[in-house]
Protein backbone atom coordinates (compact mmCIF):
# COMPACT_ATOMS: atom_id res chain seq x y z
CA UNK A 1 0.00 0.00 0.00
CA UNK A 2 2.52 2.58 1.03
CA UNK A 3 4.91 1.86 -2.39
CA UNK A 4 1.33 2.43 -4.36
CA UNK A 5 1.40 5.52 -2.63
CA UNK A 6 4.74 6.58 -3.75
CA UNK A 7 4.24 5.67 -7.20
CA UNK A 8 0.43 7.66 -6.82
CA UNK A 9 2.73 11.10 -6.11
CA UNK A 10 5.75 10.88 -7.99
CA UNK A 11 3.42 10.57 -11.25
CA UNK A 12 1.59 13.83 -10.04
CA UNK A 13 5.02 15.24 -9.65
CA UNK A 14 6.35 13.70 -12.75
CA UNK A 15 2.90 15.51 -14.36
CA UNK A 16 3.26 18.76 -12.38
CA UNK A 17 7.07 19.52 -13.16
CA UNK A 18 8.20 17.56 -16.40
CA UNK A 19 6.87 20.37 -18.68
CA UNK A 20 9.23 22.87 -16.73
CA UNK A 21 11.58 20.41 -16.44
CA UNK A 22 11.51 20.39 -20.46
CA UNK A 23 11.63 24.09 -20.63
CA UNK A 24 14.91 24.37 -18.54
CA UNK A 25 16.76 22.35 -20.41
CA UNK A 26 15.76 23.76 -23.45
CA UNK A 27 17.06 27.24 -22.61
CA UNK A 28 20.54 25.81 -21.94
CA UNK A 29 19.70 23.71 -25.88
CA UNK A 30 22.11 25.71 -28.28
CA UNK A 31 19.72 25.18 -31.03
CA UNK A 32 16.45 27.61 -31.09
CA UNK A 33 14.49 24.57 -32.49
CA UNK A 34 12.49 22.75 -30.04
CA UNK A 35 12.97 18.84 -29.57
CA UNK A 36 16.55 18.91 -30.94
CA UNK A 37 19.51 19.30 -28.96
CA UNK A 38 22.68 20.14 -30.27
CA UNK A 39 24.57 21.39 -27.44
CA UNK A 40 24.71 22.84 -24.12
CA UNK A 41 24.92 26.56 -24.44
CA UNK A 42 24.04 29.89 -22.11
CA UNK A 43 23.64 32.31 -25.19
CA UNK A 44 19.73 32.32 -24.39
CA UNK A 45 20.44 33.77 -21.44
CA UNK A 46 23.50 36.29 -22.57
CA UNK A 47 20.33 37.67 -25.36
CA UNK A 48 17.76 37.41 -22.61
CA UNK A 49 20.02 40.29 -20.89
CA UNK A 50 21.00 41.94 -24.00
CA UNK A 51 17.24 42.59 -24.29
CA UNK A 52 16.53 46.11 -23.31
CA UNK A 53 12.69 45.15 -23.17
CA UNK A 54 12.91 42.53 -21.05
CA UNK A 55 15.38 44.15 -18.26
CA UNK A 56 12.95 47.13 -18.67
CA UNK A 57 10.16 44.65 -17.59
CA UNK A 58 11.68 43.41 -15.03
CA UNK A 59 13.18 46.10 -13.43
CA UNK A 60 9.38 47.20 -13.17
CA UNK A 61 8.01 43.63 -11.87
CA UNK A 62 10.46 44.05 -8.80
CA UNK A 63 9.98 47.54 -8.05
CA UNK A 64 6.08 47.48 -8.29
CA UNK A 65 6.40 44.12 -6.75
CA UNK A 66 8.18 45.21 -3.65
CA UNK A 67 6.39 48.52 -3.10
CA UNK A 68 3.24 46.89 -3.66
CA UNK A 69 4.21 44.25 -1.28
CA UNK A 70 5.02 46.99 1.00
CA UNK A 71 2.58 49.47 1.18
CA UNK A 72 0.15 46.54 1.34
CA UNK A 73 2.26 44.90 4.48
CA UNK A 74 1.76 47.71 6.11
CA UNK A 75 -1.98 48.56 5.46
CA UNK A 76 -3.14 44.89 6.31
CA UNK A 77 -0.98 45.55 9.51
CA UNK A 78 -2.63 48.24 10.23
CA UNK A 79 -6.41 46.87 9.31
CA UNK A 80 -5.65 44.05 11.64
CA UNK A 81 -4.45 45.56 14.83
CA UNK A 82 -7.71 47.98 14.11
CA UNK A 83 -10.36 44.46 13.74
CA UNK A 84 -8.56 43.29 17.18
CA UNK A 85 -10.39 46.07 18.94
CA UNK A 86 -13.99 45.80 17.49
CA UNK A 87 -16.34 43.14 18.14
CA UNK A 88 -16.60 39.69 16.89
CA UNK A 89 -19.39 39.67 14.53
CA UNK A 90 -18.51 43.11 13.08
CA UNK A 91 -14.87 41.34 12.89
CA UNK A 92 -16.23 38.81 11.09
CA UNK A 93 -18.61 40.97 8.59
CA UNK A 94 -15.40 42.61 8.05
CA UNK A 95 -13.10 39.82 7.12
CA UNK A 96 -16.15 38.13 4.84
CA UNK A 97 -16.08 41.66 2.43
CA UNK A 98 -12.14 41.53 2.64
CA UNK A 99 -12.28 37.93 1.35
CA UNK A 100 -14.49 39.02 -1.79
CA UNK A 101 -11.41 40.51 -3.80
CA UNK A 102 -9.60 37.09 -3.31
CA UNK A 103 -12.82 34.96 -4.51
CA UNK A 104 -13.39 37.61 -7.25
CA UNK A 105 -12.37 36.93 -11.11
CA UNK A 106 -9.25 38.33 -11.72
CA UNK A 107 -10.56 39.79 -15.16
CA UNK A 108 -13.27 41.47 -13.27
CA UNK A 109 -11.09 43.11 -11.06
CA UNK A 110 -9.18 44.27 -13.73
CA UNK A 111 -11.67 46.49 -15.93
CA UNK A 112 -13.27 47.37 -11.97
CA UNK A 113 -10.01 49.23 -11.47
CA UNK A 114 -9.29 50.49 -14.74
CA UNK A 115 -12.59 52.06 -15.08
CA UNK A 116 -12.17 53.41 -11.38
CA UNK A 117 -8.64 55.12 -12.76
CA UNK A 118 -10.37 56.66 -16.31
CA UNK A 119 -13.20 57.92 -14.06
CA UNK A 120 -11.10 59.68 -11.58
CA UNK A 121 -8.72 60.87 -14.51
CA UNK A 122 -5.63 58.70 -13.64
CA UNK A 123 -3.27 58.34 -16.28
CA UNK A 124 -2.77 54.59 -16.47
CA UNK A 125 0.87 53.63 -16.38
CA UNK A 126 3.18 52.97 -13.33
CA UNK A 127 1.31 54.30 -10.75
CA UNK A 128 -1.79 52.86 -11.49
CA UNK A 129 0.06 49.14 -11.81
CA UNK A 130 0.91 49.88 -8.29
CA UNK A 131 -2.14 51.26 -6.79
CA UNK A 132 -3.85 47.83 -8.20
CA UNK A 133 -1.21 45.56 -6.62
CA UNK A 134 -1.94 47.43 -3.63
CA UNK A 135 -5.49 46.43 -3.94
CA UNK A 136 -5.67 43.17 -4.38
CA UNK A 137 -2.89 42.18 -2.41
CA UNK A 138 -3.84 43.56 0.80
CA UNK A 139 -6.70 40.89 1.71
CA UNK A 140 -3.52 38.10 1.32
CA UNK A 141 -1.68 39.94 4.02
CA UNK A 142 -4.43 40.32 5.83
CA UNK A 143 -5.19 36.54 6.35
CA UNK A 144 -1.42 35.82 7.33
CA UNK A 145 -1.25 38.50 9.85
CA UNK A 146 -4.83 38.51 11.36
CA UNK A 147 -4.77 34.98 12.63
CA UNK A 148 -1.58 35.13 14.89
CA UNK A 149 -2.27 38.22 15.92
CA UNK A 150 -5.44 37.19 17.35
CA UNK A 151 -3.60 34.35 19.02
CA UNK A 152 -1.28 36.90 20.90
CA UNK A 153 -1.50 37.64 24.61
CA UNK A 154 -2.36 41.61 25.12
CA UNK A 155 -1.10 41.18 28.62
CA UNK A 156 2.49 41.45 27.51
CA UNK A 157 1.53 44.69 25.46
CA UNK A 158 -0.23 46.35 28.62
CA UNK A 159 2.83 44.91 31.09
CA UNK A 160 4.58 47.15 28.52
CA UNK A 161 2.64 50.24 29.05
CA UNK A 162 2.34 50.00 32.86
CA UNK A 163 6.61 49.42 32.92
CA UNK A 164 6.59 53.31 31.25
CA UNK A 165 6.47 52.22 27.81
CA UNK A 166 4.80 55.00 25.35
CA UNK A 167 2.07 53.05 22.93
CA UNK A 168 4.09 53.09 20.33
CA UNK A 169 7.69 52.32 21.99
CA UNK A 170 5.24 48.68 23.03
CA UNK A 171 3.87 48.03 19.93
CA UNK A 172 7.80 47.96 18.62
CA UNK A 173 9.70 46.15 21.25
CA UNK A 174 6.15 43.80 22.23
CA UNK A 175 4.42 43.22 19.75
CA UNK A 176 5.49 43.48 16.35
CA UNK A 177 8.52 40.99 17.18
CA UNK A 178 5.78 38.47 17.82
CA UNK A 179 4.23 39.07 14.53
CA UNK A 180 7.16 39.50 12.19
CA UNK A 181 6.98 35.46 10.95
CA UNK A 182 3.50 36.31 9.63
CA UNK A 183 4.19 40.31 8.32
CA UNK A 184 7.74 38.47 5.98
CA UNK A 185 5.27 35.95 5.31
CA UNK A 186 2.77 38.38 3.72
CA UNK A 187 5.14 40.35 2.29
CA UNK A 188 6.50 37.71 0.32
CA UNK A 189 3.26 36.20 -0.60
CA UNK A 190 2.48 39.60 -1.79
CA UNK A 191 5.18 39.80 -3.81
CA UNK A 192 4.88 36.78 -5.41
CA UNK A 193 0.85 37.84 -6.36
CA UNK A 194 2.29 41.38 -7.94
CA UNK A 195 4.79 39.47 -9.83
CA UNK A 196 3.33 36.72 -11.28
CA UNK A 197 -0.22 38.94 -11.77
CA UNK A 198 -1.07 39.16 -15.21
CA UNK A 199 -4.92 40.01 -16.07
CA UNK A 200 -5.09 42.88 -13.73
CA UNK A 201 -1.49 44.67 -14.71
CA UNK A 202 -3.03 44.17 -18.54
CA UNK A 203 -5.84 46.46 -17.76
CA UNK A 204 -4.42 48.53 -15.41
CA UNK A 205 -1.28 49.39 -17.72
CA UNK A 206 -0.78 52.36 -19.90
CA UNK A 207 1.06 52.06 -23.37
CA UNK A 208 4.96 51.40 -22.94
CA UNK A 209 4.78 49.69 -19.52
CA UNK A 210 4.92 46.47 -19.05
CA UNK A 211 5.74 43.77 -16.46
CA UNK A 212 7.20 40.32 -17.11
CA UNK A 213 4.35 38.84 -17.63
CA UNK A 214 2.79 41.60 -20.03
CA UNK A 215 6.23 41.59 -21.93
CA UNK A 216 6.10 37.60 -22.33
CA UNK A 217 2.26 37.85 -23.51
CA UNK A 218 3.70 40.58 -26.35
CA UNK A 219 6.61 38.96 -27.63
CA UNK A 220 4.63 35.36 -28.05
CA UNK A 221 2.92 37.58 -30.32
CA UNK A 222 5.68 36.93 -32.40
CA UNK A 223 6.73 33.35 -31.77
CA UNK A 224 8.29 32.19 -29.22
CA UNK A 225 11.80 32.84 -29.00
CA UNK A 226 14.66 30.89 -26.39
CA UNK A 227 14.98 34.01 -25.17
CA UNK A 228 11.52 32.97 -23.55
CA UNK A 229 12.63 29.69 -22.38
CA UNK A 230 15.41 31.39 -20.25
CA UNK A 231 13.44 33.88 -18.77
CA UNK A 232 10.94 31.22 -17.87
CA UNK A 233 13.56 29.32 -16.04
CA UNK A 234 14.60 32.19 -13.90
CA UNK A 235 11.40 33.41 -13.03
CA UNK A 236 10.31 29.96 -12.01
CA UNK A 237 13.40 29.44 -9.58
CA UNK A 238 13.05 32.91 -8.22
CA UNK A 239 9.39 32.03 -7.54
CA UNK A 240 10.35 29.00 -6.03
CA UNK A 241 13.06 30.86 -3.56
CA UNK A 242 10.10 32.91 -2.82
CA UNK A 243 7.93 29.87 -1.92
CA UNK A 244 10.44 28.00 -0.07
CA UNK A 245 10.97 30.87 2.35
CA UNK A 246 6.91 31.31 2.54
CA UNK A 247 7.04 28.18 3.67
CA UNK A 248 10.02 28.01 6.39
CA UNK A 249 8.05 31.09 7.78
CA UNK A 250 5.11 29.15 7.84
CA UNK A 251 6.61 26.57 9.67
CA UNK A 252 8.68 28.68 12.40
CA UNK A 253 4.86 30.84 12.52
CA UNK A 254 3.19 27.58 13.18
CA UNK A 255 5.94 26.47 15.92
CA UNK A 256 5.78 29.94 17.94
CA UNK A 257 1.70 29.57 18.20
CA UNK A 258 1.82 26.00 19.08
């Protein structure tokens, strides 16, 4: 039983990766033809950086992914320690609308917003990428902060306050140590969303921005090139650094609350 078990998940492995695995080697195959290797070779990735576009796009990925990331850390923080104090069923009203935007269709999202910038008169570009990634990343954040925060003893914060510690000079030396597992957590989920987000940036865009994803979706326009192969290869392992550390803070989060 447990070797029919083994054999059960290393075919949904085998399913799951062998198509990436086929695209990694490819962009070290020294022939641009698919399905015929002539050599190992790392000019794919030497045109990948000679490829103005391409560093342009992601140059923008990681900036509006880490200020998104950011902003949105820090408003979910914020939202949380401010549910802590109302009451339960207004709590849990609260966190049911906050859930919608993660339920919601992507696409939907995506015209939502950009008709919200065209109304208001904001020049889609940049800033509006941003402003969505803000958006729909803060109700991610929210659900990895709010549930060890709720889990955290206020006497330690009010031992704080009664030793002569301002509010503020508490919530920095009490309590945010406790939470920083689940605020890297979020932030690095958030990141991940803003980076691999395609359907809302598409909308949200103006004309000569793009993000990674974006820049992929125009150039396969045109055919794929190997150029593509390589830059799916390092996106994939930088989103699997990303989810490896997710997942160590998950575990040391879910050690400190047991």
């Amino acid at each position: 039983m447990a070797k029919l078990k083994t054999i059960y998940l290393a075919i949904i492995f085998l399913f799951l990766y062998a198509p990436i695995g086929v695209l990694i080697a490819q962009s070290f195959n020294e022939s641009r033809y698919r399905g015929h290797w002539t050599g190992f070779s790392l000019k794919w990735y030497e045109a990948l950086f000679e490829n103005e576009e391409i560093i342009e796009a992601l140059q923008n990925t990681i900036s509006i992914g880490f200020f998104s990331a950011l902003i949105a850390t820090i408003l979910a923080l914020v939202t949380c320690l401010a549910l802590r104090e109302v009451g339960k069923k207004l709590r849990a009203m609260f966190m049911s609308v906050a859930n919608i935007p993660i339920l919601n269709a992507d696409i939907v999202t995506g015209i939502s917003l950009m008709l919200l910038f065209l109304g208001m008169g904001i020049k889609l570009g940049y800033g509006s990428i941003l402003i969505a990634h803000v958006v729909f990343n803060v109700p991610y954040v929210i659900l990895c902060i709010m549930p060890q925060l709720m889990t955290l003893d206020k006497s330690f914060y009010e031992a704080a306050l009664d030793l002569g510690a301002s509010p503020f000079k508490a919530f920095i030396s009490v309590v945010l140590p406790e939470l920083r597992p689940s605020i890297f957590a979020g932030f690095l989920l958030a990141f991940t969303m803003s980076a691999d987000d395609f359907i809302i940036t598409y909308f949200t865009r103006g004309a000569g921005v793009d993000t990674l994803p974006t820049e992929i979706y125009s150039q396969l326009k045109l055919g794929i090139h190997p150029e593509m192969y390589a830059l799916s290869t390092l996106v994939f392992f930088t989103v699997l650094i990303f989810v490896i550390l997710f997942a160590f803070n998950r575990k040391k989060l879910g050690e400190e609350v047991l």
